[in-house]
PDB file of N, CA and C in Angstrom:
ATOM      1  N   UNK A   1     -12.371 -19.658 -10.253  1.00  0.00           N
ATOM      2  CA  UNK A   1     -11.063 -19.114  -9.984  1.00  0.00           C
ATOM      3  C   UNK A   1     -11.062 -18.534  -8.576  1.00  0.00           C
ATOM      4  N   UNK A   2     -10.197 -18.706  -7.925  1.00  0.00           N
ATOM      5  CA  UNK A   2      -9.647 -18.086  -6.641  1.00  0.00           C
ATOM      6  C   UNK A   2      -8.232 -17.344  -6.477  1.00  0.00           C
ATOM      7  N   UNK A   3      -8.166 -16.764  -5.646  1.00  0.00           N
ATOM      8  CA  UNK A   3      -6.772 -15.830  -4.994  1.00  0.00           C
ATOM      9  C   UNK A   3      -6.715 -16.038  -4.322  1.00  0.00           C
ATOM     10  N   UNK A   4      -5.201 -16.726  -3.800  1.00  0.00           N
ATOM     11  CA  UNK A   4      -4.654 -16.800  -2.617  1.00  0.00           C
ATOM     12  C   UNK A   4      -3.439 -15.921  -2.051  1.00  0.00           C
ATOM     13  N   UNK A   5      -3.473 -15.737  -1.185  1.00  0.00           N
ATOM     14  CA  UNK A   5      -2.603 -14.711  -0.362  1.00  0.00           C
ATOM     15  C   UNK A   5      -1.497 -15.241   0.392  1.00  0.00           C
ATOM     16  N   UNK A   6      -0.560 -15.788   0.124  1.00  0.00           N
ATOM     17  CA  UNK A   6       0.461 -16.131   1.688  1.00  0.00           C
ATOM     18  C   UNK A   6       1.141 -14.792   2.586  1.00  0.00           C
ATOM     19  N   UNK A   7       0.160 -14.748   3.746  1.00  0.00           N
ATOM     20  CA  UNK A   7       0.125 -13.278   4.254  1.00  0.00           C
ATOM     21  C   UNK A   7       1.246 -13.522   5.002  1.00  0.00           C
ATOM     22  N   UNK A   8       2.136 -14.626   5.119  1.00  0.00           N
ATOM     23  CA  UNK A   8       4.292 -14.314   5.937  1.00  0.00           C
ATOM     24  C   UNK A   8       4.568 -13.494   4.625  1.00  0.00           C
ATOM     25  N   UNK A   9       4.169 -14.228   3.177  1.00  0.00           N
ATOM     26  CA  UNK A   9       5.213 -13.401   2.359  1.00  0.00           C
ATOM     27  C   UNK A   9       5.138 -11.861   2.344  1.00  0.00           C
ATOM     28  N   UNK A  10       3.619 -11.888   2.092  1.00  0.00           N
ATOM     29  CA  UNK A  10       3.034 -10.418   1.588  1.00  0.00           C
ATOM     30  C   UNK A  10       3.153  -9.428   2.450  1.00  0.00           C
ATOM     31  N   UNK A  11       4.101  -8.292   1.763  1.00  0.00           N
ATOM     32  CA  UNK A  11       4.360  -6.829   2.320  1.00  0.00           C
ATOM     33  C   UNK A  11       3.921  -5.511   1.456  1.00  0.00           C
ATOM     34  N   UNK A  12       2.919  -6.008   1.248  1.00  0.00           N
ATOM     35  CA  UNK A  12       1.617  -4.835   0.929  1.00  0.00           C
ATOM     36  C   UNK A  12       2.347  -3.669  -0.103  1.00  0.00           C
ATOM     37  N   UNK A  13       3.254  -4.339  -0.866  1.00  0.00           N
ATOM     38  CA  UNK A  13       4.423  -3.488  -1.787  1.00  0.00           C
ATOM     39  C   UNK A  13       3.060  -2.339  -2.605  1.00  0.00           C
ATOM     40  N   UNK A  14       2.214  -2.603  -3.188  1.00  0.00           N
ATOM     41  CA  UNK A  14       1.103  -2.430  -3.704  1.00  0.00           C
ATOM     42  C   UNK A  14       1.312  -2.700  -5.317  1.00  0.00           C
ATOM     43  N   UNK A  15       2.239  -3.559  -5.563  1.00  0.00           N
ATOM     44  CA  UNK A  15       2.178  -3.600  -6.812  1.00  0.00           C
ATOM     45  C   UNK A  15       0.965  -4.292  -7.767  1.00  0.00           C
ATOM     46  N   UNK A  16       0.148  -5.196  -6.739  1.00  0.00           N
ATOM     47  CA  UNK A  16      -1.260  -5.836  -7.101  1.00  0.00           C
ATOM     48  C   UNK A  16      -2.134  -4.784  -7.671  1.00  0.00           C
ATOM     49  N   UNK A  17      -1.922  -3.478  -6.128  1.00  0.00           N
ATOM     50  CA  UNK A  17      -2.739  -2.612  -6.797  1.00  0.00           C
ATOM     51  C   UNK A  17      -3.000  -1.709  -7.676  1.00  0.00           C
ATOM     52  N   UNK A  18      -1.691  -1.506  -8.306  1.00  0.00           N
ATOM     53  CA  UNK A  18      -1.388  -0.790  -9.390  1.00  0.00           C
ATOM     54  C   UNK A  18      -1.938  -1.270 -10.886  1.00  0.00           C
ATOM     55  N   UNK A  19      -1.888  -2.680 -10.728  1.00  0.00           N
ATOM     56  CA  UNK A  19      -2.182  -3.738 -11.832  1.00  0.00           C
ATOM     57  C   UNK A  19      -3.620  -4.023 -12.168  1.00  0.00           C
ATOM     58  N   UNK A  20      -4.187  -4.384 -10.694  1.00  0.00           N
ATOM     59  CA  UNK A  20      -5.959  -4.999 -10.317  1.00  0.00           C
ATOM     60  C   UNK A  20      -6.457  -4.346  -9.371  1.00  0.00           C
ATOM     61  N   UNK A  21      -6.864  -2.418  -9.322  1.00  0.00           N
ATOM     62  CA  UNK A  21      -6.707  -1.996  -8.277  1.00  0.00           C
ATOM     63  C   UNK A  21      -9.318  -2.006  -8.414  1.00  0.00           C
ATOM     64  N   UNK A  22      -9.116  -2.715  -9.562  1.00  0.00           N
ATOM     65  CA  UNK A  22     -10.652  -3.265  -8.609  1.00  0.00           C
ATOM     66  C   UNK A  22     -10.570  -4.712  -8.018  1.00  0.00           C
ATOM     67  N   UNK A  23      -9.262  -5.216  -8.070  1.00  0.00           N
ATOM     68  CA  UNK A  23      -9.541  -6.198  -7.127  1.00  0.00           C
ATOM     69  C   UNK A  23      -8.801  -6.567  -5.931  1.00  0.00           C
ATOM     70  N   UNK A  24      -7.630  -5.342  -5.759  1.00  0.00           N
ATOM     71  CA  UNK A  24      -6.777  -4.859  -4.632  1.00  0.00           C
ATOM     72  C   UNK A  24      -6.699  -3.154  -4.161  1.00  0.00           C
ATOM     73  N   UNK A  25      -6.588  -3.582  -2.915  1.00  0.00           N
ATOM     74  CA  UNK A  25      -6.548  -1.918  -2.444  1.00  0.00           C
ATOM     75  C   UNK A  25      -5.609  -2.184  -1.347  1.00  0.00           C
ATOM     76  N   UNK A  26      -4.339  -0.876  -0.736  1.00  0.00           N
ATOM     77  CA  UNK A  26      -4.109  -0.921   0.670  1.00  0.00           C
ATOM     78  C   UNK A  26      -4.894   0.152   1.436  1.00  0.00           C
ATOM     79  N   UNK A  27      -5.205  -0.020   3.125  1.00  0.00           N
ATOM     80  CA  UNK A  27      -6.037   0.462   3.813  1.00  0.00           C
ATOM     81  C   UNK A  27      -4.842   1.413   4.497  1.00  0.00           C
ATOM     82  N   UNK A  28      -5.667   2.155   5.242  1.00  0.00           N
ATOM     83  CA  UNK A  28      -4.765   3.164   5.816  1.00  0.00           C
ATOM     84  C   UNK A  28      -3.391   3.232   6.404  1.00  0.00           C
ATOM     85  N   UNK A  29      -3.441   1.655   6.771  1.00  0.00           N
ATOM     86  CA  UNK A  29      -2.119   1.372   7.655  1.00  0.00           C
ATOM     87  C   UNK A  29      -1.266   0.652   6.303  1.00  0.00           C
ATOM     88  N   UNK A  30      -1.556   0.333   5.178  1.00  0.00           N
ATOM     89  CA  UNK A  30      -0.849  -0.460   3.789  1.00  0.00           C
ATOM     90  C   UNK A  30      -0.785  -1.734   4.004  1.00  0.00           C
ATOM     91  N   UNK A  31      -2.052  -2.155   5.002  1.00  0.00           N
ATOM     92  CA  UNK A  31      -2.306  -3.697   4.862  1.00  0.00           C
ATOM     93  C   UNK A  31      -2.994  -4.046   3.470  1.00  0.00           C
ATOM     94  N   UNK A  32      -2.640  -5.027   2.322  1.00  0.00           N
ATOM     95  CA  UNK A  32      -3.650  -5.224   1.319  1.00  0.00           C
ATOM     96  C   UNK A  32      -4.740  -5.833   1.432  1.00  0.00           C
ATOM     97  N   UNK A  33      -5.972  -5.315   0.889  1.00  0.00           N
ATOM     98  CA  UNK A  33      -7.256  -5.231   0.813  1.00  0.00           C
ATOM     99  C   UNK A  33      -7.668  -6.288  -0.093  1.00  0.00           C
ATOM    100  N   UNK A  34      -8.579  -6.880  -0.068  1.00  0.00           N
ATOM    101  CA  UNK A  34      -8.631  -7.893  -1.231  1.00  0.00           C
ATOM    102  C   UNK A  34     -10.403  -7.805  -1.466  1.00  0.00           C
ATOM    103  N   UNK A  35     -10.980  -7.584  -2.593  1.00  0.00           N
ATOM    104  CA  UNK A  35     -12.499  -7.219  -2.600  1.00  0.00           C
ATOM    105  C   UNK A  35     -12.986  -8.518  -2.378  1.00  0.00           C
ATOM    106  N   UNK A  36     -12.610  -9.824  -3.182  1.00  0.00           N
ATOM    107  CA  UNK A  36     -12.891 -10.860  -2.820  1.00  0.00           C
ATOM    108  C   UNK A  36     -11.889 -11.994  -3.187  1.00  0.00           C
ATOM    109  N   UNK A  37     -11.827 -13.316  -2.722  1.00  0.00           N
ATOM    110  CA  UNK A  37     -11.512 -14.004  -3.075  1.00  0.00           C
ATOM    111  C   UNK A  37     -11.885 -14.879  -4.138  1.00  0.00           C
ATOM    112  N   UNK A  38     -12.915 -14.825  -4.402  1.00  0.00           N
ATOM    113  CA  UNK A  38     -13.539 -15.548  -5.814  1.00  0.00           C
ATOM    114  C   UNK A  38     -13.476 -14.572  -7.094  1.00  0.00           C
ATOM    115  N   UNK A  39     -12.859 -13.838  -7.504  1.00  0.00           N
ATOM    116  CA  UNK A  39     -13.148 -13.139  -8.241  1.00  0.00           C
ATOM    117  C   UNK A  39     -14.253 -13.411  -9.733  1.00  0.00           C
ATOM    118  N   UNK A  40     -14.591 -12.675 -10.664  1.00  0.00           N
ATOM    119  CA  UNK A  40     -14.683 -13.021 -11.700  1.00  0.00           C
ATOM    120  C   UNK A  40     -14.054 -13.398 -13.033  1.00  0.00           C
ATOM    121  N   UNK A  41     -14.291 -14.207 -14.216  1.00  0.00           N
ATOM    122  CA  UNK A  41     -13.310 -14.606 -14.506  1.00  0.00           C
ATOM    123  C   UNK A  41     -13.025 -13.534 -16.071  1.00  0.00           C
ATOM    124  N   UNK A  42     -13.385 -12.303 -15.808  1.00  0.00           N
ATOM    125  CA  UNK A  42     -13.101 -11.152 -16.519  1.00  0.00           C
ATOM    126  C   UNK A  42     -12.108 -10.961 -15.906  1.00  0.00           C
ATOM    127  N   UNK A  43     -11.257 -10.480 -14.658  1.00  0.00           N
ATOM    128  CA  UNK A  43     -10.078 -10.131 -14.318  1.00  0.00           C
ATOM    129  C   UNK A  43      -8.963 -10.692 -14.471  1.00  0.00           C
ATOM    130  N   UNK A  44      -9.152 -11.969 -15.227  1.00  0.00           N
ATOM    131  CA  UNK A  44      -8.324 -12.995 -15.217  1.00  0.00           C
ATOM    132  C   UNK A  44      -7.082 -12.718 -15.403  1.00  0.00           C
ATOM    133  N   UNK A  45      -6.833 -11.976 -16.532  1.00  0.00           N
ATOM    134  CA  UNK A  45      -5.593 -11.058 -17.903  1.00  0.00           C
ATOM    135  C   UNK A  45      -4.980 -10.443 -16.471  1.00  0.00           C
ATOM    136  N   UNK A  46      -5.836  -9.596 -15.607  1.00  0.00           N
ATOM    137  CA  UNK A  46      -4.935  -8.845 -14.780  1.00  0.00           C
ATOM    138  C   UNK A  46      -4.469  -9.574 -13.590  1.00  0.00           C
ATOM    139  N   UNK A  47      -5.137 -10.577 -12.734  1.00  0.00           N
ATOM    140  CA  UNK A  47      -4.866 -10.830 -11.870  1.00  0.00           C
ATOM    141  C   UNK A  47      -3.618 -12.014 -12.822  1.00  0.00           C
ATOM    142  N   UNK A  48      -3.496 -12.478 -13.378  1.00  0.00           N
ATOM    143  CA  UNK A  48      -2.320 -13.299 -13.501  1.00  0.00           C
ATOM    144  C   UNK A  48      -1.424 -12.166 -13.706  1.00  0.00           C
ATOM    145  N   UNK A  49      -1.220 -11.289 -14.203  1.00  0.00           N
ATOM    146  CA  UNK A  49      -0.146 -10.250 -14.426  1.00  0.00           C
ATOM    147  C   UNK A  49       0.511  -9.557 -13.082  1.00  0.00           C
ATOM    148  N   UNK A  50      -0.890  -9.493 -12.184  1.00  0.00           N
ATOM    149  CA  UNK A  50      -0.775  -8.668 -10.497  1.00  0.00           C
ATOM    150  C   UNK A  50      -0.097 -10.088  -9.710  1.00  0.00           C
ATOM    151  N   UNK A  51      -0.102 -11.295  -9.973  1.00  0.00           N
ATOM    152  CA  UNK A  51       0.630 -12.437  -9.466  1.00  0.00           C
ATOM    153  C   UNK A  51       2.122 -12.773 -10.303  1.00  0.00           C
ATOM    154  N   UNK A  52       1.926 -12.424 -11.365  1.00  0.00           N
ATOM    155  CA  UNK A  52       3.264 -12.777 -11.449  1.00  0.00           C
ATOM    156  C   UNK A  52       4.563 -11.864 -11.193  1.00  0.00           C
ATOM    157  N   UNK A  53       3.664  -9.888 -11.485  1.00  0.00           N
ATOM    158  CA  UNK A  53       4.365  -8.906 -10.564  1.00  0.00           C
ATOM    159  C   UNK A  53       4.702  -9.148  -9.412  1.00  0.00           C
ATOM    160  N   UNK A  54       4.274  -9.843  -8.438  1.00  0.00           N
ATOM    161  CA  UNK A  54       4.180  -9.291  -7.234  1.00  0.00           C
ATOM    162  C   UNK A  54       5.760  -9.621  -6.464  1.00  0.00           C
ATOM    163  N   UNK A  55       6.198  -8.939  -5.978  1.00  0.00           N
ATOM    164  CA  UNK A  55       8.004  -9.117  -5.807  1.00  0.00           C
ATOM    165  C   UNK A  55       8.329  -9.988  -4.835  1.00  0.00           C
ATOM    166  N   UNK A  56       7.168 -10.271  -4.084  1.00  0.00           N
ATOM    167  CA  UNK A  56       7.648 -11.780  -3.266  1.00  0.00           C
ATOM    168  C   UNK A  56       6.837 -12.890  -3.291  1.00  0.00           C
ATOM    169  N   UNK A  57       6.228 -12.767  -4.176  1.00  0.00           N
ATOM    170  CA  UNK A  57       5.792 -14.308  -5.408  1.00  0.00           C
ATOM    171  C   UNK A  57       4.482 -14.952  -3.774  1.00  0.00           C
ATOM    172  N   UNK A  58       3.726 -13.615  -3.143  1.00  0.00           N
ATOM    173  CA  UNK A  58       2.829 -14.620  -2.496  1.00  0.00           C
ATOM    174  C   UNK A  58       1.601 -14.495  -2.924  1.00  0.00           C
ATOM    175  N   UNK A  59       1.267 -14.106  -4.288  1.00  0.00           N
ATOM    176  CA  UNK A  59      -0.061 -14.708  -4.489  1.00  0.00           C
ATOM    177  C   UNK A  59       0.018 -15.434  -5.338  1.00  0.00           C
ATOM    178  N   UNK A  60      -1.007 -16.622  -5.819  1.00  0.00           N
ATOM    179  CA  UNK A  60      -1.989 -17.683  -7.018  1.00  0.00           C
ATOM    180  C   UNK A  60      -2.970 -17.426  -7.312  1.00  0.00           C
ATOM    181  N   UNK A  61      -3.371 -17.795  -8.025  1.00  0.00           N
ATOM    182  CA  UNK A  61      -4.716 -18.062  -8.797  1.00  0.00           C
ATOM    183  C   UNK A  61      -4.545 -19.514  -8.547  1.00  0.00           C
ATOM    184  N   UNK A  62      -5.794 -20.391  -7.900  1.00  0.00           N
ATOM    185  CA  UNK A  62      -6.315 -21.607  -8.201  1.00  0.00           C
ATOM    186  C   UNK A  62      -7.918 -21.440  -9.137  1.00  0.00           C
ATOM    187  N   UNK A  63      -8.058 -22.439 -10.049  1.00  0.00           N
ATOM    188  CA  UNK A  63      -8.880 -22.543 -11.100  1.00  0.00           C
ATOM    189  C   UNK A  63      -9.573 -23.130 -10.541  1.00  0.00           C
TER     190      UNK A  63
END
């Protein structure tokens, strides 16, 4: 599994991180943080939930 980011859409709303905040963070300035891109496939439940929240639809999961 992977996360992808389309960083035109993404405006660091933080709603990822509210959802998957071990696998999102914003940094001082509220750029989002991402721990990794491969995640594990324990986060799965959340990161599809932190993608389908997200209010301008720029992240995926590819399998």
């Amino acid at each position: 599994m992977k996360i992808e980011v389309d960083w035109d859409l993404c405006e660091s709303n933080g709603v990822c991180v509210r959802i998957c905040p071990d696998m999102f963070s914003l940094d001082e300035n509220d750029n989002l943080i991402i721990a990794t891109d491969s995640p594990d496939d324990e986060l799965r439940d959340q990161l599809e939930q932190a993608v389908a929240g997200c209010p301008r639809q720029a992240m995926r999961l590819d399998d």
